[in-house]
Every structure is written in C-alpha cells, then in structure tokens.
N, C-alpha and C. Protein backbone atom coordinates (compact mmCIF):
# COMPACT_ATOMS: atom_id res chain seq x y z
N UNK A 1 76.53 147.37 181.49
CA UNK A 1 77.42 147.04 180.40
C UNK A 1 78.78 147.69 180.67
N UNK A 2 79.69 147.40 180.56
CA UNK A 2 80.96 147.25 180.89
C UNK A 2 81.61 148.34 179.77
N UNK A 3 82.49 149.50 179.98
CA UNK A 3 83.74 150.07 178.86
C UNK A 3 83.88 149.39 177.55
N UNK A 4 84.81 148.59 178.02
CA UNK A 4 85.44 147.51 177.28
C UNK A 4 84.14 146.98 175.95
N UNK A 5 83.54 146.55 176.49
CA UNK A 5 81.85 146.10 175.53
C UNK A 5 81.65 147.36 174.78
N UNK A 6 81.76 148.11 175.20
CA UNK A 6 81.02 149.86 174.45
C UNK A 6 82.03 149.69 173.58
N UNK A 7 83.57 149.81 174.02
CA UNK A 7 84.62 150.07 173.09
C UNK A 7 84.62 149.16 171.89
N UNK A 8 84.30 147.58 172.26
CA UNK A 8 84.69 147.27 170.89
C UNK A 8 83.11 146.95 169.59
N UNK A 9 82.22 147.32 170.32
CA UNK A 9 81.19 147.56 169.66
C UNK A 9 81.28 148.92 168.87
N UNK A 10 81.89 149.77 169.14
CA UNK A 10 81.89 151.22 168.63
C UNK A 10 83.18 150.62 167.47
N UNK A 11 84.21 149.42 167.86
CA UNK A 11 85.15 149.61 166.34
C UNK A 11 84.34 148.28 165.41
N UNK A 12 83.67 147.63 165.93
CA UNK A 12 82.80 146.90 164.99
C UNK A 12 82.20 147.48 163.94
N UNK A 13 81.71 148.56 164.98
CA UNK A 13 80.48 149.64 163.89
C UNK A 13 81.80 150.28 163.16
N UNK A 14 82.76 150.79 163.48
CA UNK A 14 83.74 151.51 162.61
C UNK A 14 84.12 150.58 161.47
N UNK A 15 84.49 149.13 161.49
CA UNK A 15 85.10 148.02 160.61
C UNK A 15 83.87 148.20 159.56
N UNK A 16 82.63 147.85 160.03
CA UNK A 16 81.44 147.92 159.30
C UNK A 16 81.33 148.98 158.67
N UNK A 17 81.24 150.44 158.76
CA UNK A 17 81.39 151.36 158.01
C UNK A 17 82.17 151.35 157.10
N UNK A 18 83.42 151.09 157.33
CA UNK A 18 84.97 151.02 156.19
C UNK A 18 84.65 149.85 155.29
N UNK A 19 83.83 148.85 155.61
CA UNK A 19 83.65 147.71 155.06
C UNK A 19 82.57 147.77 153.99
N UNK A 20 81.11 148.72 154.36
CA UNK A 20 80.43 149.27 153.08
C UNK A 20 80.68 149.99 152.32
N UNK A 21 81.81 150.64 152.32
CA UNK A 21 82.38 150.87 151.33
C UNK A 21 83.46 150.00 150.49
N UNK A 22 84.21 149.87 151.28
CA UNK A 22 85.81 149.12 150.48
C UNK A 22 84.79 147.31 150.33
N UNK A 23 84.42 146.92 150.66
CA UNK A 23 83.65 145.49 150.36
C UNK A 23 83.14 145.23 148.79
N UNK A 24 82.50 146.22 148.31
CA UNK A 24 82.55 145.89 147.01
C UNK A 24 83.46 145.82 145.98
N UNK A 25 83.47 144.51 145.35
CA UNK A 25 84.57 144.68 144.30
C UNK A 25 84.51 145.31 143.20
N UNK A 26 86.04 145.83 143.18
CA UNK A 26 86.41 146.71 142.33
C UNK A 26 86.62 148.28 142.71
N UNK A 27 85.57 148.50 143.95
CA UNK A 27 86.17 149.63 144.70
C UNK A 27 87.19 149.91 144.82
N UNK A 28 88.13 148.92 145.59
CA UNK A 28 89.33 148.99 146.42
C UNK A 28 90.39 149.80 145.13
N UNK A 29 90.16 149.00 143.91
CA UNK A 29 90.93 148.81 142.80
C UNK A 29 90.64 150.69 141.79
N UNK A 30 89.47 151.21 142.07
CA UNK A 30 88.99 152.35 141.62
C UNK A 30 89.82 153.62 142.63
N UNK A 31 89.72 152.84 143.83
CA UNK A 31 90.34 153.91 144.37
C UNK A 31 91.88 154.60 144.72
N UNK A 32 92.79 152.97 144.42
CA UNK A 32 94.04 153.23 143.94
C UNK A 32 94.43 153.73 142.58
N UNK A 33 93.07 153.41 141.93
CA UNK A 33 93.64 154.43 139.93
C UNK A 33 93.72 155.82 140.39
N UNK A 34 92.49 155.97 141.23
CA UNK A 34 92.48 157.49 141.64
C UNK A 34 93.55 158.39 142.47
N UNK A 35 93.97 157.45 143.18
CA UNK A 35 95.05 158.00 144.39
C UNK A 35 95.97 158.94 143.63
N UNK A 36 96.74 158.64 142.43
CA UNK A 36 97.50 159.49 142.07
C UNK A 36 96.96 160.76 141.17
N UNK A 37 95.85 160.54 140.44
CA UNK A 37 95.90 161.81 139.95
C UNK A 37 93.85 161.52 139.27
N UNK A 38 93.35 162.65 138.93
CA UNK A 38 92.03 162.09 138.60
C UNK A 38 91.98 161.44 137.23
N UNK A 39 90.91 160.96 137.03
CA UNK A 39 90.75 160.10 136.17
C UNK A 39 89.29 160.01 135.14
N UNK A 40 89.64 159.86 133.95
CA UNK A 40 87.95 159.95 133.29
C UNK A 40 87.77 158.28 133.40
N UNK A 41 86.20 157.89 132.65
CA UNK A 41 85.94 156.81 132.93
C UNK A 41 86.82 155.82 131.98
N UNK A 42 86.96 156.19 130.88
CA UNK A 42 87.48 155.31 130.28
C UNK A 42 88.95 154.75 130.65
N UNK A 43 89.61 155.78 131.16
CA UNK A 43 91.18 155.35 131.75
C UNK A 43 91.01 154.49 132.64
N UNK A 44 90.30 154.50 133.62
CA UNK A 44 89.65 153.56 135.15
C UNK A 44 89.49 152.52 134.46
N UNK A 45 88.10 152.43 133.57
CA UNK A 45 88.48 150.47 133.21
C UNK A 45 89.62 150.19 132.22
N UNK A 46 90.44 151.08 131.34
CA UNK A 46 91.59 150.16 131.01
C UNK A 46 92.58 150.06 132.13
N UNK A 47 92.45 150.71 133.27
CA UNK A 47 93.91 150.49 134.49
C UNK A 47 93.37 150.09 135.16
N UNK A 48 91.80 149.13 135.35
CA UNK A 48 91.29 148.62 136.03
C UNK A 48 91.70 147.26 135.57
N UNK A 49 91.23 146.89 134.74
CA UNK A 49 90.83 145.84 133.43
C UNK A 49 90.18 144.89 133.82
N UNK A 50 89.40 144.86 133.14
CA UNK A 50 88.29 143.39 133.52
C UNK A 50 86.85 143.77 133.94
N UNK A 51 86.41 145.04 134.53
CA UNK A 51 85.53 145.66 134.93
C UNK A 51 84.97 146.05 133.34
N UNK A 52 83.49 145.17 133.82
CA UNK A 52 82.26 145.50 132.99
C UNK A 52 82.02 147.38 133.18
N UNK A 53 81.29 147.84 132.14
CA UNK A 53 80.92 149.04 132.24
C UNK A 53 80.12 149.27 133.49
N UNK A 54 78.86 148.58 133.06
CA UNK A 54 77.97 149.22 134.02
C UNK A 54 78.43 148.85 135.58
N UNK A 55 79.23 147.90 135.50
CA UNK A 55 79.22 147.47 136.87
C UNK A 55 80.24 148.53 137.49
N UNK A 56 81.51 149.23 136.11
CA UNK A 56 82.29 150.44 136.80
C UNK A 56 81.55 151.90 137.33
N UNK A 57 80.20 152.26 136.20
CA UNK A 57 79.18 152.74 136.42
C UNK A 57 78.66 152.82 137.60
N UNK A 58 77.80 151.96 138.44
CA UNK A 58 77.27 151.57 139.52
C UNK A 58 78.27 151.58 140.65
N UNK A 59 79.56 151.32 140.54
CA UNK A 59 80.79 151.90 141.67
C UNK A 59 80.61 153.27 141.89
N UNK A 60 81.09 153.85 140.87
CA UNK A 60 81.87 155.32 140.85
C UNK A 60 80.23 156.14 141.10
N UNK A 61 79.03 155.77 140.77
CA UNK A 61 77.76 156.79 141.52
C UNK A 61 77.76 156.38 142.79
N UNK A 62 78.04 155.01 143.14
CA UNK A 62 78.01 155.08 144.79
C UNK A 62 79.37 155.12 145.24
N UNK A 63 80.27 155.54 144.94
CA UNK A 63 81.61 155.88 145.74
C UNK A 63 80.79 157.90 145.60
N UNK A 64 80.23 157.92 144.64
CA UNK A 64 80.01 159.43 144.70
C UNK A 64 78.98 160.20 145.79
N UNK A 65 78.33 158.87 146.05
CA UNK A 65 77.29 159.18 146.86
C UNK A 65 77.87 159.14 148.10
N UNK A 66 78.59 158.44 148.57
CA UNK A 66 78.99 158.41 149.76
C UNK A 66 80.20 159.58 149.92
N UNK A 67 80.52 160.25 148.99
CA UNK A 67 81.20 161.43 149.11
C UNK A 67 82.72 161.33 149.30
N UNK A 68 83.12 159.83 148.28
CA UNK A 68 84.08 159.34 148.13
C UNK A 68 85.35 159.90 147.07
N UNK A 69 85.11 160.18 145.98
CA UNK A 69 85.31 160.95 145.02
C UNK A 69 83.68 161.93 144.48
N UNK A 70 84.29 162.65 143.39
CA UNK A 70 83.82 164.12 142.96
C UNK A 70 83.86 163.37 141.11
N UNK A 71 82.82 164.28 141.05
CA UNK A 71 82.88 164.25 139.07
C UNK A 71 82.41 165.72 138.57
N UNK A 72 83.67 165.67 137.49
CA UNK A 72 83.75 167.39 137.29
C UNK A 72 83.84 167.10 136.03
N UNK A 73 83.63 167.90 135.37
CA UNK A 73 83.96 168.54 133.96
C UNK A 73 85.43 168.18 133.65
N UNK A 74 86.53 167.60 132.85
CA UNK A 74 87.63 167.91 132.29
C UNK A 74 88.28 169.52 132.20
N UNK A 75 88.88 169.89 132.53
CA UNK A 75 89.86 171.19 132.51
C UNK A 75 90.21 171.15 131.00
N UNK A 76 90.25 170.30 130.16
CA UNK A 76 90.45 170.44 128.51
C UNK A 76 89.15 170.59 127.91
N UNK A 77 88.07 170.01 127.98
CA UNK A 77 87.01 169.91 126.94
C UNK A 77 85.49 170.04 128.04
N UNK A 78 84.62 170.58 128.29
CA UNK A 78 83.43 170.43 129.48
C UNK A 78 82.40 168.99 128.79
N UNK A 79 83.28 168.56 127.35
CA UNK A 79 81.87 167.28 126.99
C UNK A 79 82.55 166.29 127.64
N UNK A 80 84.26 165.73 128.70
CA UNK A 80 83.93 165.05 129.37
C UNK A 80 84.02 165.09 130.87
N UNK A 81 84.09 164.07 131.35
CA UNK A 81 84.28 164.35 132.91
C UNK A 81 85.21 163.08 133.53
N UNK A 82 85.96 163.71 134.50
CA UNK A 82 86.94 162.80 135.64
C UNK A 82 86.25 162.86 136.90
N UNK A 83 87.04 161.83 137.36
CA UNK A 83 86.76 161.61 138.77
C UNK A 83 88.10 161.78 139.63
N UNK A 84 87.58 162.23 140.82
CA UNK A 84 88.94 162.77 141.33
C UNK A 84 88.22 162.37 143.10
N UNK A 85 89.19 161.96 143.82
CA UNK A 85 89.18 161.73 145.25
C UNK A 85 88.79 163.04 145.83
N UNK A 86 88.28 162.67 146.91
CA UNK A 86 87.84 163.78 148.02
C UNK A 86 88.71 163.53 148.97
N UNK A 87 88.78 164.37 150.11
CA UNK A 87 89.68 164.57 150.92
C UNK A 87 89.19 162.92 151.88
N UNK A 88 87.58 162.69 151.61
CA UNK A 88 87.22 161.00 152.59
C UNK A 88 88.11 160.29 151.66
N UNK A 89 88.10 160.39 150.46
CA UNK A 89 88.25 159.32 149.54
C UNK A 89 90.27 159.41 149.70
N UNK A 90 90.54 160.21 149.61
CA UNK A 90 92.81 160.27 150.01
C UNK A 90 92.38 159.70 151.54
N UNK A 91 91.84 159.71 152.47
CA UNK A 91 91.72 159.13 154.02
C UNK A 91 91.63 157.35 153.13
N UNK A 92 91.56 157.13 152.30
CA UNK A 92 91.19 155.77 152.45
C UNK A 92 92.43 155.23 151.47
N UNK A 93 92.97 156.05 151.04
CA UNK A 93 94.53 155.26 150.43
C UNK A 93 95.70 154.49 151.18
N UNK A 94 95.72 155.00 152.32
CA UNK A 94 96.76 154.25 153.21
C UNK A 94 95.96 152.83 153.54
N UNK A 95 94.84 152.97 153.20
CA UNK A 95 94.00 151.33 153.53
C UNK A 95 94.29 150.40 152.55
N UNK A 96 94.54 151.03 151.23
CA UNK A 96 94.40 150.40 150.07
C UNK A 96 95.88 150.27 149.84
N UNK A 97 97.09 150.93 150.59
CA UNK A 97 98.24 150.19 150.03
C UNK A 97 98.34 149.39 151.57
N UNK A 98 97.99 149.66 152.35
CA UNK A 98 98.16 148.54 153.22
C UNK A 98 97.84 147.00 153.05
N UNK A 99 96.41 147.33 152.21
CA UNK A 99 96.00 146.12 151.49
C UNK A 99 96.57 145.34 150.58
N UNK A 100 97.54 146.50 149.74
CA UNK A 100 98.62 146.14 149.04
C UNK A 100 99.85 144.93 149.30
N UNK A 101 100.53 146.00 150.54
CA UNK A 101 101.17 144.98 150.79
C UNK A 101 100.63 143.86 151.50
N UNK A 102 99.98 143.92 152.06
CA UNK A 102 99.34 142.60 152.90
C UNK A 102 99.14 141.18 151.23
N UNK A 103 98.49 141.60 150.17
CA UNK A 103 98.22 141.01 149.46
C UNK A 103 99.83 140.86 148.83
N UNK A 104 100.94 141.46 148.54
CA UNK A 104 101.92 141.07 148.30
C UNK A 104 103.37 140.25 149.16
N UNK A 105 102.37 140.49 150.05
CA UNK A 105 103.37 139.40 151.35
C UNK A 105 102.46 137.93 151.42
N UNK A 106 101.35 137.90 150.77
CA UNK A 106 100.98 136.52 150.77
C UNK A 106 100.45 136.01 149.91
N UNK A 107 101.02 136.76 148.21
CA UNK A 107 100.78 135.96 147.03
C UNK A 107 101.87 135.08 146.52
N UNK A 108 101.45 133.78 146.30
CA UNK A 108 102.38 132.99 145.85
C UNK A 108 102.25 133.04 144.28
C-alpha cells in the first residue's frame, strides 16, 4: 500500500470524526451560542429557535459526552446550570464560522 493511500485514509477517518460530531443538527448552531460566552438551557433554545426540548436535551448530553462542552452550576444561584465550551469544543469554532461564511457566500 502506497503513502499517499495511508495519507488520505487517515483524513477520511479525521473528516469522519469532525463529522460525528458537527453532523447532527442543531449542533453546529449550539456551538456558536456557546462560542461567546456560556450559556443555561433556556437561553440556547431561544438563540437557537426552533429546537424542540428534548431534542436540545439529547445534543448538549452528547456534545457532553464527547467532551465538547462542560455543565456547571451557575456562579449566581447552584439550582441552575450553563454550559460552557471546553478547550475541544473553542477548537471547533473556527469550523463553525467558516461554515458561516461559506453558508453566507451562497445564500440567495
């Protein structure tokens, strides 16, 4: 087997990795609310909008699982909690405004 074959099998598997994550919808969109500052749940689906509960639910435990963002206690009150990016989860913002503009250079 040839370099070249190894090499682009190794960024396949890389596309594929970036892709089980950012592939589900509404991810992409969870993780730009987050980029600037953390967030409790309820702020995420109104600056989400349109996202069912449970389905924002079922994101944010598996963005957590994969060690994407963190859920902590509020710094004002410990009855609620935010979500806040991890240092994987800021690695994946330059994807998401890239995506940005890509999607604003070819919406009509």
């Amino acid at each position: 087997m040839s370099t070249e074959k190894n090499v682009n099998d190794h960024d396949f598997s890389c596309v594929a990795t970036a892709t089980a994550i950012l592939g589900d919808k509404w991810t992409p969109l969870i993780i730009q609310a987050l980029a600037e500052d953390p967030g409790r749940f309820c702020q995420l689906q109104e600056e989400i909008g349109g996202v069912n509960p449970r389905t924002l639910s079922a994101r944010l435990a598996r963005l957590e699982s994969e060690a994407v963002i963190t859920k902590q206690p509020c710094p004002s009150t410990s009855a609620r909690t935010q979500y806040t990016l991890t240092e994987k989860g800021r690695d994946l913002v330059p994807i998401i405004q890239s995506m940005s503009a890509w999607g604003n250079k070819y919406t009509q």
